[in-house]
C-alpha atoms as a PDB file:
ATOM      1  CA  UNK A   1       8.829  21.928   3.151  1.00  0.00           C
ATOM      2  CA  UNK A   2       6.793  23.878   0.332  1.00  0.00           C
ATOM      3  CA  UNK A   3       5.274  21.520  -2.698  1.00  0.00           C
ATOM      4  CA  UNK A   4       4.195  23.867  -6.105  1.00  0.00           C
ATOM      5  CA  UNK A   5       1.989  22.262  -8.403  1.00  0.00           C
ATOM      6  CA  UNK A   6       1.328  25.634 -10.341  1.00  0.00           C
ATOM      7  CA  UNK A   7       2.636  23.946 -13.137  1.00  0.00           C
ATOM      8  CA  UNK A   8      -0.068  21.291 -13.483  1.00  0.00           C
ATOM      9  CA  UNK A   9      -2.466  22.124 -16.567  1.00  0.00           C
ATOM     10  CA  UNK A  10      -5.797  20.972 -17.207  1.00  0.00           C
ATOM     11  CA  UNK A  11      -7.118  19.033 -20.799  1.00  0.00           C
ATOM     12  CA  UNK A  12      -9.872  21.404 -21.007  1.00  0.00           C
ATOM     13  CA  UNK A  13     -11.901  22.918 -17.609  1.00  0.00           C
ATOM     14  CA  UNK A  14     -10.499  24.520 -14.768  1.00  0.00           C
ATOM     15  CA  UNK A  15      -8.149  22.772 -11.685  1.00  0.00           C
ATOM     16  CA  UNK A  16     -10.854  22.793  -8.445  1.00  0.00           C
ATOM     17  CA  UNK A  17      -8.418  20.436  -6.110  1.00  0.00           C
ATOM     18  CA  UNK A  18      -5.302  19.107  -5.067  1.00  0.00           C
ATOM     19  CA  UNK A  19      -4.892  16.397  -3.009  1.00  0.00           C
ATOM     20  CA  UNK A  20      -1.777  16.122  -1.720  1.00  0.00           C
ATOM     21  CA  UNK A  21      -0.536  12.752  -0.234  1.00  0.00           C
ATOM     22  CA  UNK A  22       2.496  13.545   2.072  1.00  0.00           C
ATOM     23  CA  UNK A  23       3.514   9.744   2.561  1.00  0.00           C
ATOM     24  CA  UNK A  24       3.612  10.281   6.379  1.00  0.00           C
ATOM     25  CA  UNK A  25      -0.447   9.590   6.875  1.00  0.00           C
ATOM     26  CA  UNK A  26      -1.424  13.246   6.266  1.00  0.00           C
ATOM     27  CA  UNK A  27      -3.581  13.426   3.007  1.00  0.00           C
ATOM     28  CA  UNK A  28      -4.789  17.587   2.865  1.00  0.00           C
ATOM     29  CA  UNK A  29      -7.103  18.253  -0.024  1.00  0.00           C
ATOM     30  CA  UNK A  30      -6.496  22.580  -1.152  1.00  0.00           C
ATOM     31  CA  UNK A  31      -7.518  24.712  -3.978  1.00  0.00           C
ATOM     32  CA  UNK A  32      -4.584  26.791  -4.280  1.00  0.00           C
ATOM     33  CA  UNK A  33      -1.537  24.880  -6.155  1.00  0.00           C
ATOM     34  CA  UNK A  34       1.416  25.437  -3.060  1.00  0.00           C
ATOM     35  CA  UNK A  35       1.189  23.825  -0.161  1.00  0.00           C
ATOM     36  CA  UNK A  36       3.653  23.531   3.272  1.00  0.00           C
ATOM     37  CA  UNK A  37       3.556  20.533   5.578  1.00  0.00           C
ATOM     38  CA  UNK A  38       6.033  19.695   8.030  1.00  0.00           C
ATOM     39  CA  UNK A  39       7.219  16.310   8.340  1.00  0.00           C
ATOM     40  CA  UNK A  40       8.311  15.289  12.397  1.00  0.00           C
ATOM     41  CA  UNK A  41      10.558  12.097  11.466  1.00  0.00           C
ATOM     42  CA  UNK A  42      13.592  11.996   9.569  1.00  0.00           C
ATOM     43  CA  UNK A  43      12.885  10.077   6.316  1.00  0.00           C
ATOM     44  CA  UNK A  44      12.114   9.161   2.863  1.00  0.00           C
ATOM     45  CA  UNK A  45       8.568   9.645   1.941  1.00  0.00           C
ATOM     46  CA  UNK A  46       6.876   9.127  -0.891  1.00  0.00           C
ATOM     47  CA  UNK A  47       4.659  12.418  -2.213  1.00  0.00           C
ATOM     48  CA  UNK A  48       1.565  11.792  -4.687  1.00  0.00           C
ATOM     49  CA  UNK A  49      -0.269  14.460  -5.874  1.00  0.00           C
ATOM     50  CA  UNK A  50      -3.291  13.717  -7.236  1.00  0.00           C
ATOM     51  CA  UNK A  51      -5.264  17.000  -9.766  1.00  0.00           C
ATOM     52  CA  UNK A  52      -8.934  17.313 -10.389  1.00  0.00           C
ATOM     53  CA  UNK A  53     -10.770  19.723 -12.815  1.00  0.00           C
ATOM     54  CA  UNK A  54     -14.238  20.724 -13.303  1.00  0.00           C
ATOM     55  CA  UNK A  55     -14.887  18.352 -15.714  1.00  0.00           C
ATOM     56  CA  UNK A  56     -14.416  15.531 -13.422  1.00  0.00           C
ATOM     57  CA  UNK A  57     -11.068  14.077 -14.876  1.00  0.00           C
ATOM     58  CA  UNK A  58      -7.986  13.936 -12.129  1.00  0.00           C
ATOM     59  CA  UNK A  59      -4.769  12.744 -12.583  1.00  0.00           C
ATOM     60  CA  UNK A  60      -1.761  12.133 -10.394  1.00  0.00           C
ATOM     61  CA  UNK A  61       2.355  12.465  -9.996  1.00  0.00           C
ATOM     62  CA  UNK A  62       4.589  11.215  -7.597  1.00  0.00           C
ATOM     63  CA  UNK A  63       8.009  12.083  -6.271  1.00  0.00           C
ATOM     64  CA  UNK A  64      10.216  11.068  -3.490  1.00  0.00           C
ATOM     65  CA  UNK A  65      11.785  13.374  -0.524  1.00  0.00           C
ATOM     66  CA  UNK A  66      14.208  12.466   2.025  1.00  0.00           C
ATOM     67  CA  UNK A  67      14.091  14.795   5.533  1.00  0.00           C
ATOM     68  CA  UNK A  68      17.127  14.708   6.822  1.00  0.00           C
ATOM     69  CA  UNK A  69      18.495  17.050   9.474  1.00  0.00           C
ATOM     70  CA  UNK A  70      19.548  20.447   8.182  1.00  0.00           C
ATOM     71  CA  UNK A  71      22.980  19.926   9.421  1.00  0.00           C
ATOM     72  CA  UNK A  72      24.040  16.362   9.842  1.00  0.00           C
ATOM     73  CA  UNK A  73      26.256  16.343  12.753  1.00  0.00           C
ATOM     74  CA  UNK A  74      29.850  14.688  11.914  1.00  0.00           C
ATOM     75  CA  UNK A  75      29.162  11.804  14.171  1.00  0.00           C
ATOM     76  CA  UNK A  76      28.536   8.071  13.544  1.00  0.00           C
ATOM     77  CA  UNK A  77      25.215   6.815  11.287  1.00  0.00           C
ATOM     78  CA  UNK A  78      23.422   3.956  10.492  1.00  0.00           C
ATOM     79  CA  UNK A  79      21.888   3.540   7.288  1.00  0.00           C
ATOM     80  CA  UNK A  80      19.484   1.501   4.872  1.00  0.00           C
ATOM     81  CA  UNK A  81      20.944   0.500   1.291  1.00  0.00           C
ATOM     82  CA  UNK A  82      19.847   0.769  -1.137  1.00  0.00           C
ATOM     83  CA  UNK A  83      18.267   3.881  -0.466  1.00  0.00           C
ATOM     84  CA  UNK A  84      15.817   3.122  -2.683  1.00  0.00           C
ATOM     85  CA  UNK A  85      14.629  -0.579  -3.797  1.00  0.00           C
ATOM     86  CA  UNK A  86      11.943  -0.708  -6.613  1.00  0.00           C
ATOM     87  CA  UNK A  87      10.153  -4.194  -8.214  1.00  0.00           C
ATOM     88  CA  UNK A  88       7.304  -4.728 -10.149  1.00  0.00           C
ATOM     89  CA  UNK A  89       6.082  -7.986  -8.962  1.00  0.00           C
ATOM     90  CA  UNK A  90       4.447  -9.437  -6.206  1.00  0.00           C
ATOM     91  CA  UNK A  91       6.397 -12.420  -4.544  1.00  0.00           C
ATOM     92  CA  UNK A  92       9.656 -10.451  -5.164  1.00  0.00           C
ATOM     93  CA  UNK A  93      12.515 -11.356  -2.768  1.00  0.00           C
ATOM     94  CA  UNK A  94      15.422  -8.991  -1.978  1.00  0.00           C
ATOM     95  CA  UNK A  95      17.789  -8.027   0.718  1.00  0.00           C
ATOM     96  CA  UNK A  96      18.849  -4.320   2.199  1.00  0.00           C
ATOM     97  CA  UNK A  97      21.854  -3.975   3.641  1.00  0.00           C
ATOM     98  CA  UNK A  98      21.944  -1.563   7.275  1.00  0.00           C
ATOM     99  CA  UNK A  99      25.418   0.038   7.396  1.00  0.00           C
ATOM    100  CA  UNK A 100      27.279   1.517  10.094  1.00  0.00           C
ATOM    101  CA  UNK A 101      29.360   4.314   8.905  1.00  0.00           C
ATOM    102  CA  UNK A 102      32.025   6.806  10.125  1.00  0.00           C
ATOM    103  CA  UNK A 103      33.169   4.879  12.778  1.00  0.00           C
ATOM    104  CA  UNK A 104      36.597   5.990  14.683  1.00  0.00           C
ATOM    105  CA  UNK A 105      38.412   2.985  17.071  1.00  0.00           C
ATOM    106  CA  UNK A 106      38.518   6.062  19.401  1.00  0.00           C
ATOM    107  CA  UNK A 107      34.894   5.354  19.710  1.00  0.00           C
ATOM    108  CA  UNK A 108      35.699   2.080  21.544  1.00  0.00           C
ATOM    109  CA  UNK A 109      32.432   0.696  19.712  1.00  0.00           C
ATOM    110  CA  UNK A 110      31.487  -3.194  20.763  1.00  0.00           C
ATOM    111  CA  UNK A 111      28.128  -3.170  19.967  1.00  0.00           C
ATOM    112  CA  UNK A 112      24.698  -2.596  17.872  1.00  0.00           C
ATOM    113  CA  UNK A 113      21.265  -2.680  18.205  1.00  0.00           C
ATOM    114  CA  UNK A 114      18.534  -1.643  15.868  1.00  0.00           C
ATOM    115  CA  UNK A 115      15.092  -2.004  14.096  1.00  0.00           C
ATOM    116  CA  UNK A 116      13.963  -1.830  10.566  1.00  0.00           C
ATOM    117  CA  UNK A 117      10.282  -1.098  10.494  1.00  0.00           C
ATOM    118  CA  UNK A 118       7.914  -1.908   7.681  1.00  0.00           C
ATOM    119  CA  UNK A 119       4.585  -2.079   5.999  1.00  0.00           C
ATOM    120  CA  UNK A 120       3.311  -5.866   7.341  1.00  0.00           C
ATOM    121  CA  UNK A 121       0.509  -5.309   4.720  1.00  0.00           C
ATOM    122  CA  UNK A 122       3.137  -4.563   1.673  1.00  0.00           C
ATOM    123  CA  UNK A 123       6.322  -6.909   3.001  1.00  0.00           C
ATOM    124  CA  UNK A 124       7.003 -10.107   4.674  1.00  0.00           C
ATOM    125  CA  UNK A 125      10.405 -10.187   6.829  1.00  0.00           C
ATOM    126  CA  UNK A 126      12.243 -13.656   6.195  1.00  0.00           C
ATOM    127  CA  UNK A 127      15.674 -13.481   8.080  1.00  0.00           C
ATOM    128  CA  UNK A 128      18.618 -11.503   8.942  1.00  0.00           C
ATOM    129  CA  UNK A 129      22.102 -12.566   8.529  1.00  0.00           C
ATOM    130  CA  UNK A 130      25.195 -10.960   9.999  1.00  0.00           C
ATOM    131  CA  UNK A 131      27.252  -8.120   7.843  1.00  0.00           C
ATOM    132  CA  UNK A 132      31.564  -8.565   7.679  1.00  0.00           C
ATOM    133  CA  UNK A 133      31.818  -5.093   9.386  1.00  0.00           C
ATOM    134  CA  UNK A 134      31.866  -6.256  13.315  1.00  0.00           C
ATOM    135  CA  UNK A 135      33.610  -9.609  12.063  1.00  0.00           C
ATOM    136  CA  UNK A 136      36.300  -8.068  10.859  1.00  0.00           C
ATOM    137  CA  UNK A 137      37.354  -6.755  14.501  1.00  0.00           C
ATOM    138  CA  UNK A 138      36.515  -9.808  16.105  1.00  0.00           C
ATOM    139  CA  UNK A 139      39.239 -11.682  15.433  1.00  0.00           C
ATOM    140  CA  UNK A 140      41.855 -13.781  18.271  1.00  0.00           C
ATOM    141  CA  UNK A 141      42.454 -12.462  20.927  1.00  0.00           C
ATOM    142  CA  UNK A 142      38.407 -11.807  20.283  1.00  0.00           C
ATOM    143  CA  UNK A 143      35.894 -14.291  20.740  1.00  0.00           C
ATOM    144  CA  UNK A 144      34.367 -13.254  17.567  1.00  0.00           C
ATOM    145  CA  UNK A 145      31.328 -12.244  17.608  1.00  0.00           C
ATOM    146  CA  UNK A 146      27.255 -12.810  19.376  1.00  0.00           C
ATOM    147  CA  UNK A 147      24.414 -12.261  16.827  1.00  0.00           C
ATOM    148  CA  UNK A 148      21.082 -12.103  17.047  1.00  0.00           C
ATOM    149  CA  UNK A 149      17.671 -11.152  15.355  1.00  0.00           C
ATOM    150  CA  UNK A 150      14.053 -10.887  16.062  1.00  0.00           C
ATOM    151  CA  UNK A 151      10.814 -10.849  13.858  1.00  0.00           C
ATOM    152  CA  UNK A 152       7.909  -9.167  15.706  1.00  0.00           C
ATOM    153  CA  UNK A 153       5.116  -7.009  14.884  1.00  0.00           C
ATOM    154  CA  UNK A 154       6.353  -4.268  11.980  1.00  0.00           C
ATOM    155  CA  UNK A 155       9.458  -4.638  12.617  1.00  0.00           C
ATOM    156  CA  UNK A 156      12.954  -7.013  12.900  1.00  0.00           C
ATOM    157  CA  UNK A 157      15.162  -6.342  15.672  1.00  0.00           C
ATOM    158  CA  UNK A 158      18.761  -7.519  15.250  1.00  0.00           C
ATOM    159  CA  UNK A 159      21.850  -6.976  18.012  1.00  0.00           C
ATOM    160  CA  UNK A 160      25.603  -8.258  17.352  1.00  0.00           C
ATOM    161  CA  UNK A 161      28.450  -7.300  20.199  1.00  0.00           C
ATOM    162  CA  UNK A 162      32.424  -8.090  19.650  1.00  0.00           C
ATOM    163  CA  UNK A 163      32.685 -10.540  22.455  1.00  0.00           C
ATOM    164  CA  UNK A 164      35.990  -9.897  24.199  1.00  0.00           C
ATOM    165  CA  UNK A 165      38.971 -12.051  24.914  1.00  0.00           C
ATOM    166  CA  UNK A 166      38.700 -14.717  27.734  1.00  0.00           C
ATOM    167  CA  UNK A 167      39.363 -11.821  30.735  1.00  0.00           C
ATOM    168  CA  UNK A 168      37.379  -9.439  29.525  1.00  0.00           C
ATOM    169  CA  UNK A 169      39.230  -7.300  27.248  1.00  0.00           C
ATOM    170  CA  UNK A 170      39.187  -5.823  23.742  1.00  0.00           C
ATOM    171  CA  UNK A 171      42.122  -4.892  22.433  1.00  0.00           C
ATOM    172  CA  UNK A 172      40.889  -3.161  19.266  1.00  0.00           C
ATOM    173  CA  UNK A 173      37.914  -1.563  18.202  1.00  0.00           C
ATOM    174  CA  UNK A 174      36.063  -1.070  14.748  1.00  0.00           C
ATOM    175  CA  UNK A 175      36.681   1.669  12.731  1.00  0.00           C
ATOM    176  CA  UNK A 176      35.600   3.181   8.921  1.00  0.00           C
ATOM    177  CA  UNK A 177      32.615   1.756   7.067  1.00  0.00           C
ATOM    178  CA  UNK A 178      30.716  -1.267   6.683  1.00  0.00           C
ATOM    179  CA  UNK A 179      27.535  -3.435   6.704  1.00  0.00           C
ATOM    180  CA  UNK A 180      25.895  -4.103  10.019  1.00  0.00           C
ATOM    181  CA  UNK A 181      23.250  -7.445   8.976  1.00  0.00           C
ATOM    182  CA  UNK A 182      21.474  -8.113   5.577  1.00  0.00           C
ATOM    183  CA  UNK A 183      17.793  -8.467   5.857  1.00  0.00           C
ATOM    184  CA  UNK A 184      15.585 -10.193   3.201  1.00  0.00           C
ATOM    185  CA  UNK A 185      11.916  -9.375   2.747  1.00  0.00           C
ATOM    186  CA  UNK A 186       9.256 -10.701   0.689  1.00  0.00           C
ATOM    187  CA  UNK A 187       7.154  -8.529  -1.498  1.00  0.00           C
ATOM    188  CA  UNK A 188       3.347  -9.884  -0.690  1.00  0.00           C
ATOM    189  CA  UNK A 189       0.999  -7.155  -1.939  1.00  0.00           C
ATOM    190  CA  UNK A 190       0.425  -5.107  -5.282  1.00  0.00           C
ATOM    191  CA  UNK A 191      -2.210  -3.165  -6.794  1.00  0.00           C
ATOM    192  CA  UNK A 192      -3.864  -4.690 -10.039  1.00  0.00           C
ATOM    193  CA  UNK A 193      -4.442  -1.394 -11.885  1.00  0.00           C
ATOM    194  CA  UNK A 194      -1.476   0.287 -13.559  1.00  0.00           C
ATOM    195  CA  UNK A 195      -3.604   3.856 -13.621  1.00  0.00           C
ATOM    196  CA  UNK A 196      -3.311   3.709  -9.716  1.00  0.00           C
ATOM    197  CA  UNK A 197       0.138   5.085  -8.155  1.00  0.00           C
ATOM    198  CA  UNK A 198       2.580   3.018  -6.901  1.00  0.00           C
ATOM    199  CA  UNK A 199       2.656   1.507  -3.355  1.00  0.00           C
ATOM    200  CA  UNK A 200       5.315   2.808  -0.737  1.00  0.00           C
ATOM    201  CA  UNK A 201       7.031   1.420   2.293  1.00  0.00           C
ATOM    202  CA  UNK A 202       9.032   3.276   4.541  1.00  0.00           C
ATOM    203  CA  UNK A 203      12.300   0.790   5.712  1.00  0.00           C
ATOM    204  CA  UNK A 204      12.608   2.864   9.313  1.00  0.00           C
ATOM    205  CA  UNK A 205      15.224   2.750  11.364  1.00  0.00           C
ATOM    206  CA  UNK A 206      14.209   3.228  14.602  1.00  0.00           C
ATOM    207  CA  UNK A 207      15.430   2.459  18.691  1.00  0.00           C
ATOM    208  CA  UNK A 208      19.096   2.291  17.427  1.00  0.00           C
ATOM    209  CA  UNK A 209      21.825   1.452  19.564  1.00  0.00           C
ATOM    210  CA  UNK A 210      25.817   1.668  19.544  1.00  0.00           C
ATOM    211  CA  UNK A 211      27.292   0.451  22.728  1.00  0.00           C
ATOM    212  CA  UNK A 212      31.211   1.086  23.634  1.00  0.00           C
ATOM    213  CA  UNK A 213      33.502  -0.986  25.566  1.00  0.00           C
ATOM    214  CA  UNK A 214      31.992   0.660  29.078  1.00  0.00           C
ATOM    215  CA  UNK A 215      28.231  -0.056  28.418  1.00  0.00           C
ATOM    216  CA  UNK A 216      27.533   2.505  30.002  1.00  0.00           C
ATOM    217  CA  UNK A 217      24.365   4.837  28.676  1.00  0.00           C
ATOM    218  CA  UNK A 218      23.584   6.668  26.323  1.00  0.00           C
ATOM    219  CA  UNK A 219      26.006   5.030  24.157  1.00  0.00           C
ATOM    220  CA  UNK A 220      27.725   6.730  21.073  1.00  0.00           C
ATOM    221  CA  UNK A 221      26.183   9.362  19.152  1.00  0.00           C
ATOM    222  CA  UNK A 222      25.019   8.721  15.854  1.00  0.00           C
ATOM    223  CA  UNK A 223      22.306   9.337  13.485  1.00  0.00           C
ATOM    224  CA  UNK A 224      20.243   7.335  11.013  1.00  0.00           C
ATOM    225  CA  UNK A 225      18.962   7.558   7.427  1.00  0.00           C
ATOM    226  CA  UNK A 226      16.215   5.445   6.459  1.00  0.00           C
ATOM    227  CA  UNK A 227      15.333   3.098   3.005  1.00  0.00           C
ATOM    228  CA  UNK A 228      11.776   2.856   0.992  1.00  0.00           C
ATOM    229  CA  UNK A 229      10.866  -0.043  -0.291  1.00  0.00           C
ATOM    230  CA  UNK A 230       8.016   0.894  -3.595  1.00  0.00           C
ATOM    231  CA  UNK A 231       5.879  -1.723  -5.765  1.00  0.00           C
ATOM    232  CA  UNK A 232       4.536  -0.310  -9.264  1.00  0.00           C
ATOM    233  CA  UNK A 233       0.653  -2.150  -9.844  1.00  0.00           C
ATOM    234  CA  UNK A 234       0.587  -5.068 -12.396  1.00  0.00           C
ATOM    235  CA  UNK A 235      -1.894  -5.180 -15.332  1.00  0.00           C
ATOM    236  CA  UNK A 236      -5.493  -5.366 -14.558  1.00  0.00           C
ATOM    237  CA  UNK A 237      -6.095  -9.122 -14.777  1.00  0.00           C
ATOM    238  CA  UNK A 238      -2.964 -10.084 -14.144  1.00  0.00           C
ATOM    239  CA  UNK A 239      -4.357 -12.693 -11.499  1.00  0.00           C
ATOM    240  CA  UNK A 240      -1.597 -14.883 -11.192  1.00  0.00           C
ATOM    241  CA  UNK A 241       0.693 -11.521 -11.123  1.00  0.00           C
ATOM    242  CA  UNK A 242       3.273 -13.186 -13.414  1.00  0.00           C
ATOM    243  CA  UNK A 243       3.777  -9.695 -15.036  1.00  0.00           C
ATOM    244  CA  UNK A 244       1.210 -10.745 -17.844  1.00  0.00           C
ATOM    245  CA  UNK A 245      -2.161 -11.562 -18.473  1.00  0.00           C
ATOM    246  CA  UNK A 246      -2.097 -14.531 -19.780  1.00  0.00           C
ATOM    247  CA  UNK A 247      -3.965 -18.029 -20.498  1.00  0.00           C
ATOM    248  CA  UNK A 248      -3.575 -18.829 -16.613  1.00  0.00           C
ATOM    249  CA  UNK A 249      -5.597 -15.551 -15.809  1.00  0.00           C
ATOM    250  CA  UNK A 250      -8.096 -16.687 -18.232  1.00  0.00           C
ATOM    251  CA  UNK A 251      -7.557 -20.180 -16.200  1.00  0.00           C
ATOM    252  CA  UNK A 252      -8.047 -18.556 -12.711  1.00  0.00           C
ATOM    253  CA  UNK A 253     -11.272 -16.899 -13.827  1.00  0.00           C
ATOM    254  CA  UNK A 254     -12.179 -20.301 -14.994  1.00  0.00           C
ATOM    255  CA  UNK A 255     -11.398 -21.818 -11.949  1.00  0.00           C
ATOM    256  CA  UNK A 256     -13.170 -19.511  -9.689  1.00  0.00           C
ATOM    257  CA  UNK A 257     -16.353 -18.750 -11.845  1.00  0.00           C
ATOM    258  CA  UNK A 258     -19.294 -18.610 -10.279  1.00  0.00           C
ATOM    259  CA  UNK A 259     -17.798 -18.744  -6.762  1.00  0.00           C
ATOM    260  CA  UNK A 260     -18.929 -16.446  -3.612  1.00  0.00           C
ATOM    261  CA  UNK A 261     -17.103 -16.509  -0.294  1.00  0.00           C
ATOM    262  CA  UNK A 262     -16.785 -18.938   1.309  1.00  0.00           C
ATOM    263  CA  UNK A 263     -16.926 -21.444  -1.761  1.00  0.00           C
ATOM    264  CA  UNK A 264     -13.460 -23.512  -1.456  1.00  0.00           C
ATOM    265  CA  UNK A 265     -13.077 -22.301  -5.416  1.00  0.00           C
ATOM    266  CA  UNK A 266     -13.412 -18.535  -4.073  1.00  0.00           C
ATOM    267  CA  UNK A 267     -10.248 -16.173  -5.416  1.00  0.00           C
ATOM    268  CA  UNK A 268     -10.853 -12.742  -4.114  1.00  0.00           C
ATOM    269  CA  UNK A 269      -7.432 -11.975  -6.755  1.00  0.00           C
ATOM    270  CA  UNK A 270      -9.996 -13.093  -9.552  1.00  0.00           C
ATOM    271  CA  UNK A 271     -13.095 -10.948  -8.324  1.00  0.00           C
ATOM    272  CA  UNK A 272     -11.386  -8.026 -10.400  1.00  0.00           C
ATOM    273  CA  UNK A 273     -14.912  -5.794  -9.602  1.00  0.00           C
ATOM    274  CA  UNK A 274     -14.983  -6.500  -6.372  1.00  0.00           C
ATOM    275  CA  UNK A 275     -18.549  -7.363  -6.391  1.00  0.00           C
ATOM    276  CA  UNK A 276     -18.126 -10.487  -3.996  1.00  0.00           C
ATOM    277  CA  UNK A 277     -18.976 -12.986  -7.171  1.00  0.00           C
ATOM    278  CA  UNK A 278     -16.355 -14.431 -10.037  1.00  0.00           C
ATOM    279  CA  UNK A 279     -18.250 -14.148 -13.129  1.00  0.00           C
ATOM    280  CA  UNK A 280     -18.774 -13.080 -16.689  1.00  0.00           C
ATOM    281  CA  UNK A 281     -17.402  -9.477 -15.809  1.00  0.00           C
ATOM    282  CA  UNK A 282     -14.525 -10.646 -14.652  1.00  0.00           C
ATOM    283  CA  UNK A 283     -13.704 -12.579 -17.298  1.00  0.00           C
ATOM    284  CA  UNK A 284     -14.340 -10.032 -20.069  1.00  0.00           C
ATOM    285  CA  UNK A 285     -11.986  -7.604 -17.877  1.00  0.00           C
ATOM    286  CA  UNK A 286      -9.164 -10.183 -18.321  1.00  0.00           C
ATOM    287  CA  UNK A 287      -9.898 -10.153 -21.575  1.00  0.00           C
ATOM    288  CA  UNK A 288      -9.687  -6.474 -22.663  1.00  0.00           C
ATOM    289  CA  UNK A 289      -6.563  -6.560 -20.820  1.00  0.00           C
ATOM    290  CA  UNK A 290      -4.972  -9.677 -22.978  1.00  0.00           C
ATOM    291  CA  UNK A 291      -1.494  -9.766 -22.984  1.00  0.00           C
ATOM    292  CA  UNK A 292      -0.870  -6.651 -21.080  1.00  0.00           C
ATOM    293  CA  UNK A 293       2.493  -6.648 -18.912  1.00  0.00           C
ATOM    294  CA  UNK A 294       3.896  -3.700 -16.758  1.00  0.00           C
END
């Protein structure tokens, strides 16, 4: 893939670098405005670039690209929805939705399995709960339905299989378009600076799994398409990150002032200089940034 930032002008001085953030770990640093880099998973990434001139100003962009294969084979896919979810404050909760799509009863499917992976420094995974789609072809003479999740590590695991009548059997199998489980997350980080970009979080799919009625491996084909989760920063000073500074950021300052680790009165939110001591610097940043929101 082949990013151009020959457009990018400078406010007086020259351009001497582009650093170029590819959202899959690589960060490359060039002089010349195009760059190629070839990504090795299927995804959405977030891209920053960030511009410096010779006068020692910089300034960044962002955009988002999804790598998907260049011919998607017309098979079975599982996929995160909303593609995209954006918020601008910490302590956010929401719910994606994974969705099993293009499904044929000729497929004979009876069961899933799959991960979403995430940033455990960005997002906190509450629960999973079971999607309609399986449900719906569970029904007598069915047993309904066995379902299942897992929070581990970076990532939540869920399963659900159509349990079959009492011999055995199914008698029908699932077919068009639905949602899989719902999974609810917690937004627990955000920067405190709104010149900095925002923060990015792939939602990976990964390890998937569609079973038919044999069990037998590898299982049915399919495909996946991932989600990315993104944060925007909050006013500097927003301590409380309410989506304003406020009277309780003035409050938290308060609070904290004069504290070091490990004083019990220590707020590492409030330490907005990050000089390892609430004090009168803090307090006049809060300040200058009065009443600032998003």
């Amino acid at each position: 893939m082949t990013f151009d930032a020959s457009s990018s002008t400078p406010n007086g001085g020259s351009i001497i670098a582009y650093d170029w953030d590819f959202g899959d770990g690589n960060v490359t640093t060039v002089i010349d405005p195009t760059i190629t880099h070839v990504y090795a998973i299927n995804s959405i990434y977030t891209v920053t670039l960030t511009v410096h001139d010779s006068e020692g100003l910089s300034d960044f962009t962002w955009t988002d690209v999804t790598v998907i294969p260049a011919i998607l084979p017309a098979y079975a896919y599982l996929k995160v929805e909303p593609a995209t979810y954006e918020t601008h404050r910490r302590g956010t909760v929401f719910k994606i939705d994974v969705t099993l799509n293009n499904i044929t009863a000729d497929m004979h499917l009876v069961g899933a399995e799959f991960k979403v992976r995430y940033n455990t420094t960005m997002l906190r995974a509450i629960n999973a709960t079971e999607g309609p789609f399986l449900m719906g072809f569970a029904g007598t003479p069915h047993q309904g339905t066995f379902f299942r999740y897992v929070i581990a590590g970076d990532y939540v695991l869920v399963g659900i299989v159509i349990l079959p009548d009492q011999f055995g059997v199914w008698h029908f199998f699932p077919s068009g378009n639905g949602i899989l489980a719902s999974i609810a997350f917690q937004a627990i980080y955000q920067h405190m600076d709104k010149t900095k970009p925002p923060l990015t979080s792939s939602l990976h799919l990964s390890d998937t799994k569609l079973s038919d009625d044999t069990g037998m491996l590898p299982g049915i084909p399919h495909y996946t398409q991932d989600g990315l989760y993104r944060i925007f920063p909050t006013a500097l000073g927003d301590i409380n990150f309410d989506g304003i500074v406020d009277i309780f950021d003035i409050a938290a300052v308060a609070i904290a002032f004069g504290s070091k680790p490990p004083n019990p009165n220590w707020n590492a939110d409030a330490d907005l200089n990050k000089d390892g001591e609430i004090d009168i610097f803090d307090l006049v940043v809060v300040a200058l940034h009065y009443n600032q929101d998003p």
